[in-house]
C-alpha atoms as a PDB file:
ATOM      1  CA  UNK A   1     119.197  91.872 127.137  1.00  0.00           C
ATOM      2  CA  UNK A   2     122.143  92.778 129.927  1.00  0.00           C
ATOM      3  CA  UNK A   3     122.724  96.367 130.630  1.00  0.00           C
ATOM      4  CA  UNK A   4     126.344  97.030 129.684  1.00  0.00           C
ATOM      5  CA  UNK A   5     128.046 100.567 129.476  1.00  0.00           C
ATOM      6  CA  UNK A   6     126.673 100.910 125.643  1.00  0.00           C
ATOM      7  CA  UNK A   7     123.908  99.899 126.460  1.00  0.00           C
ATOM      8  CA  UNK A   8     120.952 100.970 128.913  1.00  0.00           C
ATOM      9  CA  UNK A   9     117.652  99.443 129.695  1.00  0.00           C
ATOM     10  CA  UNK A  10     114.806 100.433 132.454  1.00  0.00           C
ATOM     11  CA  UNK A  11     111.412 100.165 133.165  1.00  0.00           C
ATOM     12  CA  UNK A  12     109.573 103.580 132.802  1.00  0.00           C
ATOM     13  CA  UNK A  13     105.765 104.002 132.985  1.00  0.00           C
ATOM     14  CA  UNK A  14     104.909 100.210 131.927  1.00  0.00           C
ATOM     15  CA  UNK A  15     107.361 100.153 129.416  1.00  0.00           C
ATOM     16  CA  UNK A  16     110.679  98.267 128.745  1.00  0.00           C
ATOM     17  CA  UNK A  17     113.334 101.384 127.526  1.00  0.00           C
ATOM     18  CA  UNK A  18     116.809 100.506 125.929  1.00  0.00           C
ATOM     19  CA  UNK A  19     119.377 102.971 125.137  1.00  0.00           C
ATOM     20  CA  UNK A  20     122.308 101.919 122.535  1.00  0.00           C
ATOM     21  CA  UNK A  21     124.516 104.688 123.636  1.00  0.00           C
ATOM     22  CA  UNK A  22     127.266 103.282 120.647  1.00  0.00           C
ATOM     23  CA  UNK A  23     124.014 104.553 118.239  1.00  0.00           C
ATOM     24  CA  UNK A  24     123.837 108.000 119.937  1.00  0.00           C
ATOM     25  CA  UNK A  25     124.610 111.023 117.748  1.00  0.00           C
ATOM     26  CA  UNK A  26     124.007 113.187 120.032  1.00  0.00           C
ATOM     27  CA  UNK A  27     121.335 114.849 118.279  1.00  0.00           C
ATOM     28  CA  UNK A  28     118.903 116.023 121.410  1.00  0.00           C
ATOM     29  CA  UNK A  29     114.937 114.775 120.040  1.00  0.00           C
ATOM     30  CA  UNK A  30     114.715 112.794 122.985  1.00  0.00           C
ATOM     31  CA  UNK A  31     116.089 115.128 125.855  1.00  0.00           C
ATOM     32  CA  UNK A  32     113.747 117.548 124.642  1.00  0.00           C
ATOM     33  CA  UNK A  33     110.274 115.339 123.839  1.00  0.00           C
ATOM     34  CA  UNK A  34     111.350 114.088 127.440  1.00  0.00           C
ATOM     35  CA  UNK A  35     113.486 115.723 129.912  1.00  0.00           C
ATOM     36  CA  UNK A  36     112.186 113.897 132.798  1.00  0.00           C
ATOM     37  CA  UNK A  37     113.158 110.283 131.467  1.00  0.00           C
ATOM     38  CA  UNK A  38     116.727 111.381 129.514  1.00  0.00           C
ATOM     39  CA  UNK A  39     119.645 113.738 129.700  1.00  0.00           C
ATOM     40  CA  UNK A  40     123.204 113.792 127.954  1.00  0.00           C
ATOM     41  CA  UNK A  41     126.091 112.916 130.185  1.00  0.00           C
ATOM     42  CA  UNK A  42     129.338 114.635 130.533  1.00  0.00           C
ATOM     43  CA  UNK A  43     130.132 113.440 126.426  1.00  0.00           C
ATOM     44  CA  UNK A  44     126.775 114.309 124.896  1.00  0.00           C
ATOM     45  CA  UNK A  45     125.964 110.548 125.261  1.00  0.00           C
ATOM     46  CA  UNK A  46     122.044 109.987 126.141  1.00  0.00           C
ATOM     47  CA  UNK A  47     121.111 108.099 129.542  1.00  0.00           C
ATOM     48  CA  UNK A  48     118.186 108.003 131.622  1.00  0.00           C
ATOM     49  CA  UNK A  49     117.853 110.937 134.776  1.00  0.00           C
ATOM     50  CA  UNK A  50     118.963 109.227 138.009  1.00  0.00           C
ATOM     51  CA  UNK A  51     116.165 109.832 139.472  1.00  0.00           C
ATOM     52  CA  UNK A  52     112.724 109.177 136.818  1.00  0.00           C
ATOM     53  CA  UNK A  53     109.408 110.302 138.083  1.00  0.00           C
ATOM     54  CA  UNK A  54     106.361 108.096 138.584  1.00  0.00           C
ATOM     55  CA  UNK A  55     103.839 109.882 136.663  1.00  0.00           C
ATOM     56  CA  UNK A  56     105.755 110.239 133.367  1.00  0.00           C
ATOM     57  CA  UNK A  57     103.583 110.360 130.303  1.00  0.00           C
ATOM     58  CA  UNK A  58     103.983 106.835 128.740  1.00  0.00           C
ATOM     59  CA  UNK A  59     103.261 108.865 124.998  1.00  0.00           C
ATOM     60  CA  UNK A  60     106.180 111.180 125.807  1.00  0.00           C
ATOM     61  CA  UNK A  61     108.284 107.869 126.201  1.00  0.00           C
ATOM     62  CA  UNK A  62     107.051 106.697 122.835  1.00  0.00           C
ATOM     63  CA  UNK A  63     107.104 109.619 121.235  1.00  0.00           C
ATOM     64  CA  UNK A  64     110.756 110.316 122.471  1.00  0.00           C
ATOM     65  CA  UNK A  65     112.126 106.919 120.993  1.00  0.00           C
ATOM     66  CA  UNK A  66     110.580 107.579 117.761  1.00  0.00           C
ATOM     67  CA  UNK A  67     111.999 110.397 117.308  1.00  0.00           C
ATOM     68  CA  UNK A  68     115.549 109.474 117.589  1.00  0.00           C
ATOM     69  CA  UNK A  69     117.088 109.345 113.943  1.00  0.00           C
ATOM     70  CA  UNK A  70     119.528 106.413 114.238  1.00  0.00           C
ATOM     71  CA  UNK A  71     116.697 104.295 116.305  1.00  0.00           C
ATOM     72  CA  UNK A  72     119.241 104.747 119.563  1.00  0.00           C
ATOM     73  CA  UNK A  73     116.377 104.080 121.422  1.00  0.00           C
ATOM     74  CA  UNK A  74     113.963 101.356 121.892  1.00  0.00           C
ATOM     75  CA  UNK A  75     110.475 100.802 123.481  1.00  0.00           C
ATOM     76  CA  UNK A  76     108.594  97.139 124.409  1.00  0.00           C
ATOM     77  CA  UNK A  77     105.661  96.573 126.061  1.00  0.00           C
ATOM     78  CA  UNK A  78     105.308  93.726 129.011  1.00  0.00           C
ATOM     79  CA  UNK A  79     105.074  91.025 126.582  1.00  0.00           C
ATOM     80  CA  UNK A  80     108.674  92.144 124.527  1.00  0.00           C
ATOM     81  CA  UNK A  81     106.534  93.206 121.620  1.00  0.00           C
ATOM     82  CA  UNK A  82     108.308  97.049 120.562  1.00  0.00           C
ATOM     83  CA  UNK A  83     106.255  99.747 120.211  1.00  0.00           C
ATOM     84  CA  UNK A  84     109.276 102.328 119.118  1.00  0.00           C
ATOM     85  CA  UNK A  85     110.441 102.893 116.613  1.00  0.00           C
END
């Protein structure tokens, strides 16, 4: 999958994350399971921080792309299998 500006992927503690920004309602689960991985930009559109710590709690990833309600986000392991949602 190509990153394009609807659509966001990086590599955060072991695990593939996408972002369909097009999907985003704006709806904030996933800023607030984990502000250190994702933020809102400038039109209440999810992306990832700039700048992602090392240690972030894998689970919090997870948790945070379950949560979303239109399944914006996306999480796979090394060998593409997804784990969320």
């Amino acid at each position: 999958m190509s990153e394009t500006d609807s659509t966001l992927q990086r590599t955060i503690a072991g695990l593939n994350v996408v972002i369909d920004r097009d999907a985003c309602i704006s709806i904030g689960a996933c800023t607030k399971t984990a502000p250190e991985v994702f933020e809102f930009d400038d039109r209440q559109v999810v992306r990832f921080l700039s700048e992602i710590p090392d240690d972030v709690d894998r689970d919090s990833v997870l948790e945070a792309c379950g949560v979303c309600p239109v399944q914006a986000l996306s999480a796979f392991d090394a060998d593409g299998d997804q784990l969320a949602p």
